[in-house]
C-alpha atoms as a PDB file:
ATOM      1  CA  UNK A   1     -76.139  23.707-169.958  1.00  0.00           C
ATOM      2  CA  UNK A   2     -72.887  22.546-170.533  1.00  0.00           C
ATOM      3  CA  UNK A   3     -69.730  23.767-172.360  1.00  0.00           C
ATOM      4  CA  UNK A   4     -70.286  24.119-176.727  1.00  0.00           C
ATOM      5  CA  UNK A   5     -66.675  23.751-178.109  1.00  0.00           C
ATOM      6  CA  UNK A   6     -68.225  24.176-181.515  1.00  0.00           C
ATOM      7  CA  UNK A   7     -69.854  27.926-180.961  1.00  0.00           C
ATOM      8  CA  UNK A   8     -67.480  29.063-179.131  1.00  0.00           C
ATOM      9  CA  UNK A   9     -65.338  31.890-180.630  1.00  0.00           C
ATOM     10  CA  UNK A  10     -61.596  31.248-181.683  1.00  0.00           C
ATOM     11  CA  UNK A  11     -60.020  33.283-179.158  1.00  0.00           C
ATOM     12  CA  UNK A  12     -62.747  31.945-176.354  1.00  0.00           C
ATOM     13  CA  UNK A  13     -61.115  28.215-176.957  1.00  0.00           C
ATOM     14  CA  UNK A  14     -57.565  29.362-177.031  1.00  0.00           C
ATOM     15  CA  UNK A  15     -58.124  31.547-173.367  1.00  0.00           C
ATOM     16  CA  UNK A  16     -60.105  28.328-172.019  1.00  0.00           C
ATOM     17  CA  UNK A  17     -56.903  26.021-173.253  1.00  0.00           C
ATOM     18  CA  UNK A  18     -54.522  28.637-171.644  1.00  0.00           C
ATOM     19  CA  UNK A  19     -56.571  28.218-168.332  1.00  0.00           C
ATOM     20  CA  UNK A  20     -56.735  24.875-168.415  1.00  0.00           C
ATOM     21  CA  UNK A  21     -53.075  24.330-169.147  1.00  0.00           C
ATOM     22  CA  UNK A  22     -51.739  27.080-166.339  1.00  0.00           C
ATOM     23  CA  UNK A  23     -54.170  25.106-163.814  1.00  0.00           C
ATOM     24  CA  UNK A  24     -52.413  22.005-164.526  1.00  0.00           C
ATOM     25  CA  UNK A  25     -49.494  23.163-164.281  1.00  0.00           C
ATOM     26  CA  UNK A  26     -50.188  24.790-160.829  1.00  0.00           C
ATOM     27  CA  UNK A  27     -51.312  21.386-159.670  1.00  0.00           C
ATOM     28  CA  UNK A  28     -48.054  19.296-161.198  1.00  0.00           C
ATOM     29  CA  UNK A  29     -45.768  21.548-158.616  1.00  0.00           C
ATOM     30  CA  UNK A  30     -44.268  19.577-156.458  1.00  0.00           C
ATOM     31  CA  UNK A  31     -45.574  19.015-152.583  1.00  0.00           C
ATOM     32  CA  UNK A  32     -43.237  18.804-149.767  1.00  0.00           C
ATOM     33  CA  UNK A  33     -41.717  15.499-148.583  1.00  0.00           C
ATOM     34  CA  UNK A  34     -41.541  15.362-144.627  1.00  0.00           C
ATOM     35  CA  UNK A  35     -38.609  13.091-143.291  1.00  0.00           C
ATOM     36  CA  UNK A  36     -37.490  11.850-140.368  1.00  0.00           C
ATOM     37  CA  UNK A  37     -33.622  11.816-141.105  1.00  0.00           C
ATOM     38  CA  UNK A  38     -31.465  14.896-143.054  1.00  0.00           C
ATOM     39  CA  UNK A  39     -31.091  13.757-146.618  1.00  0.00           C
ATOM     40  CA  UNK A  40     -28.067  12.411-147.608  1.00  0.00           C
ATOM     41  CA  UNK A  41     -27.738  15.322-150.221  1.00  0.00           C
ATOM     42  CA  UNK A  42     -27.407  17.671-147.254  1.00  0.00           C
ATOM     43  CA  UNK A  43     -25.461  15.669-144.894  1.00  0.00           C
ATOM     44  CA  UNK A  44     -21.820  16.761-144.014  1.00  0.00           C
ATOM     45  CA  UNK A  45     -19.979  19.975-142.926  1.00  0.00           C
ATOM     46  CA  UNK A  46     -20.692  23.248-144.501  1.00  0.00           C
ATOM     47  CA  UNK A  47     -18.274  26.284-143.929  1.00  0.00           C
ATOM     48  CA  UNK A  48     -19.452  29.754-144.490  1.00  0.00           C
ATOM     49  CA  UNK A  49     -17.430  31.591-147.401  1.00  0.00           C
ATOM     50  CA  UNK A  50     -17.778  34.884-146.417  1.00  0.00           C
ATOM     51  CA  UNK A  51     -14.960  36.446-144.754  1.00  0.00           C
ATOM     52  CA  UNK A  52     -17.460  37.970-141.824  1.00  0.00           C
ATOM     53  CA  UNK A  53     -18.706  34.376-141.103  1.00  0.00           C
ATOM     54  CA  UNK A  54     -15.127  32.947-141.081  1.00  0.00           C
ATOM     55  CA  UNK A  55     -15.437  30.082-138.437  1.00  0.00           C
ATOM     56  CA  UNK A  56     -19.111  29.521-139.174  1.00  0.00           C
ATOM     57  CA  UNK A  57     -20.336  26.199-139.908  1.00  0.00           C
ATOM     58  CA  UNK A  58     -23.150  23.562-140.201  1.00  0.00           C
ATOM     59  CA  UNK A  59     -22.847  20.073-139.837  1.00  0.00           C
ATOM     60  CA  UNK A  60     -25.723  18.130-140.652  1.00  0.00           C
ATOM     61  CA  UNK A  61     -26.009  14.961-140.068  1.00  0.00           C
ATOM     62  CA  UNK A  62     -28.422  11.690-140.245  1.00  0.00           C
ATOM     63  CA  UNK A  63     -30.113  13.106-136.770  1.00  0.00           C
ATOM     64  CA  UNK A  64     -28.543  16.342-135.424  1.00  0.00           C
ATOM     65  CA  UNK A  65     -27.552  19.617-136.603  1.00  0.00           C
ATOM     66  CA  UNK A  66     -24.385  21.265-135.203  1.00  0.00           C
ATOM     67  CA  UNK A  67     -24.215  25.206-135.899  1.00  0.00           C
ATOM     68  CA  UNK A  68     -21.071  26.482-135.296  1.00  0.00           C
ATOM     69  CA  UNK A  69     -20.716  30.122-134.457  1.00  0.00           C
ATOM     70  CA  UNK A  70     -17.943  32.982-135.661  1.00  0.00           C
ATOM     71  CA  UNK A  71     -17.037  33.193-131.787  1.00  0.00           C
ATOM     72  CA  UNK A  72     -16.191  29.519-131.980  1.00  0.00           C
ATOM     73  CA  UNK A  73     -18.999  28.087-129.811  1.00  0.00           C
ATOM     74  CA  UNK A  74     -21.222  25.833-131.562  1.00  0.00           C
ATOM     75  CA  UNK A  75     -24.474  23.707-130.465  1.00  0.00           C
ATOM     76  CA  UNK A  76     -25.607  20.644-131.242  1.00  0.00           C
ATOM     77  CA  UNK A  77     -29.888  20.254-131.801  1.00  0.00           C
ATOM     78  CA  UNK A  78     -31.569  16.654-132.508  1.00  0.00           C
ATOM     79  CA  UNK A  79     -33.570  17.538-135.409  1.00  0.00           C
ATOM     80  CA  UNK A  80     -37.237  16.397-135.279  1.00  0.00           C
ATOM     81  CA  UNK A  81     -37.897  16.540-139.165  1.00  0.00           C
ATOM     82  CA  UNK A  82     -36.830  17.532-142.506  1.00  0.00           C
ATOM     83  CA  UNK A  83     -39.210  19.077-145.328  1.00  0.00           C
ATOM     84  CA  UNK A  84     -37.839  18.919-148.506  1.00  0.00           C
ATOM     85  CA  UNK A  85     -39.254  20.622-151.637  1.00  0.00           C
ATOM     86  CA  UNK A  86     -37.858  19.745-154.779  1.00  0.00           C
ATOM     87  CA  UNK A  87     -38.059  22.582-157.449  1.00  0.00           C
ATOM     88  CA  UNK A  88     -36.653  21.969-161.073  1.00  0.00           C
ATOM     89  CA  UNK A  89     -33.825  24.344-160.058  1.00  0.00           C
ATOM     90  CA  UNK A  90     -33.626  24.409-156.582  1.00  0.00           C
ATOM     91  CA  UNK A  91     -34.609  22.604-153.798  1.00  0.00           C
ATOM     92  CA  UNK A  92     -35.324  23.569-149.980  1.00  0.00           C
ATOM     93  CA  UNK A  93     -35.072  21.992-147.071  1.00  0.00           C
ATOM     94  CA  UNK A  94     -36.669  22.918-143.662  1.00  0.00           C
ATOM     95  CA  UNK A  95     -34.666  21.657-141.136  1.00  0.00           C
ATOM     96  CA  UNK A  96     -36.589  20.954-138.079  1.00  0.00           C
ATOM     97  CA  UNK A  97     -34.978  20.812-134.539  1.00  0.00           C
ATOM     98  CA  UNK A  98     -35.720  21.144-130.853  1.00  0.00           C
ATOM     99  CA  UNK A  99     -33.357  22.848-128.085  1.00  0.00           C
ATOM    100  CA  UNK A 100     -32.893  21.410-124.522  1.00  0.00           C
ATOM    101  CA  UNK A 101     -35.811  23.440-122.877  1.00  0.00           C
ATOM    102  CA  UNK A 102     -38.714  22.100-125.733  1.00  0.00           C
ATOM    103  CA  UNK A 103     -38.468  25.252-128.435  1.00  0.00           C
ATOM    104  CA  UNK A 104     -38.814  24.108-131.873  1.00  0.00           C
ATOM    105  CA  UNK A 105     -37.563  25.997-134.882  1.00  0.00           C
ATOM    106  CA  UNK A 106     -36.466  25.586-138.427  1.00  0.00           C
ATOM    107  CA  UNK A 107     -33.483  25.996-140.641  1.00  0.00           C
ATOM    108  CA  UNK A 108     -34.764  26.967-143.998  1.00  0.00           C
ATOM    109  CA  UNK A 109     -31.990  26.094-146.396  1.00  0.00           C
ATOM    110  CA  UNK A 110     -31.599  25.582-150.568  1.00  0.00           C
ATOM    111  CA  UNK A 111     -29.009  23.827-152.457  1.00  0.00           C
ATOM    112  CA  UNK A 112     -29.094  25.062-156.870  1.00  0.00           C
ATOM    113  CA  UNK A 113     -28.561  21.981-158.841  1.00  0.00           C
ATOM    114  CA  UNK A 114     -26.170  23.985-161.237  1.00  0.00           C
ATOM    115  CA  UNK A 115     -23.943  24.534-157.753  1.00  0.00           C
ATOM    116  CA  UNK A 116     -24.630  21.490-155.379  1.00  0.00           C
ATOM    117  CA  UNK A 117     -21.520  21.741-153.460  1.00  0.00           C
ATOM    118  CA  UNK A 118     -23.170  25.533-152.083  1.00  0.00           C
ATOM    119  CA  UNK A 119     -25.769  25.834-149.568  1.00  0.00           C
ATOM    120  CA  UNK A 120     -27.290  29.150-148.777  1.00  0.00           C
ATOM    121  CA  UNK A 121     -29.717  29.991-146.027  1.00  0.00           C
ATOM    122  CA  UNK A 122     -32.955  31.373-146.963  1.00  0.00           C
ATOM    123  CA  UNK A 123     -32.488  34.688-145.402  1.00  0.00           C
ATOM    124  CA  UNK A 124     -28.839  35.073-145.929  1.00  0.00           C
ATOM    125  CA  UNK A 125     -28.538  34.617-149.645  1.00  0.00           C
ATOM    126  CA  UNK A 126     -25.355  36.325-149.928  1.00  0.00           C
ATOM    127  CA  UNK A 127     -23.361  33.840-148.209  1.00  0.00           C
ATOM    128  CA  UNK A 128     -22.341  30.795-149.334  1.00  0.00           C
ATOM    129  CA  UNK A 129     -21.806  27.726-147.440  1.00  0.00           C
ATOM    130  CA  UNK A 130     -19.444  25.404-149.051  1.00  0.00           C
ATOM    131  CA  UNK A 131     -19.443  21.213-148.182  1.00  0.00           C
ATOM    132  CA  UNK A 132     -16.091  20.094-146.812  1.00  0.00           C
ATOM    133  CA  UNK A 133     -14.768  17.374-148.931  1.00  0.00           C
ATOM    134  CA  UNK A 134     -14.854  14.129-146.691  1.00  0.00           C
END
């Protein structure tokens, strides 16, 4: 029993090619890369925009991530990995670090291609983060 192109009824073959075609396209999304090092693309010091973040900053570089806070502290985390996922528009990056007692978390930020000198955070789309010219 297989599949009769032939018999089939017009609109049968066009919502078969529209399956086919949306299931290819599902599988043509990109995966996510793991690295070992922050991408160049991401590297460098980012300063929060917003006036209520003033003093705010991330510094990313090849192996550590520095976040500064508004209260001027800042700390400085060895990251352990970097997933990045590409997207036509925008890609993400999962920033993965360790602190000094073993606890692991991640930094889930996106840079736009029409605006690659802005980084936002995932959950704090409202801010801007703007690279410091080197």
């Amino acid at each position: 029993m297989g599949l009769n192109w032939q018999a089939m009824p017009a609109c049968g073959r066009v919502a078969f090619t529209l399956c086919f075609l949306a299931a290819a396209a599902a599988c043509a999304r990109s995966t996510p890369e793991l690295l070992l090092e922050v991408p160049a693309e991401l590297q460098g010091t980012w300063r929060a925009e917003d006036a209520d973040w003033e003093g705010a900053y991330l510094d990313f570089r090849a192996l550590f991530v520095e976040i500064g806070r508004v209260d001027g502290d800042s700390d400085l985390y060895p990251v352990v990995g970097v997933t990045v996922d590409a997207q036509p528009r925008v890609s993400f990056y999962d920033v993965h670090y360790s602190d000094s007692s073993g606890g692991k978390y991640a930094l889930r930020v996106l840079i736009d291609s029409r605006e690659p000198q802005v980084l936002m955070m995932q959950n704090r789309r409202h801010v801007g983060w703007r690279r410091e010219a080197v």
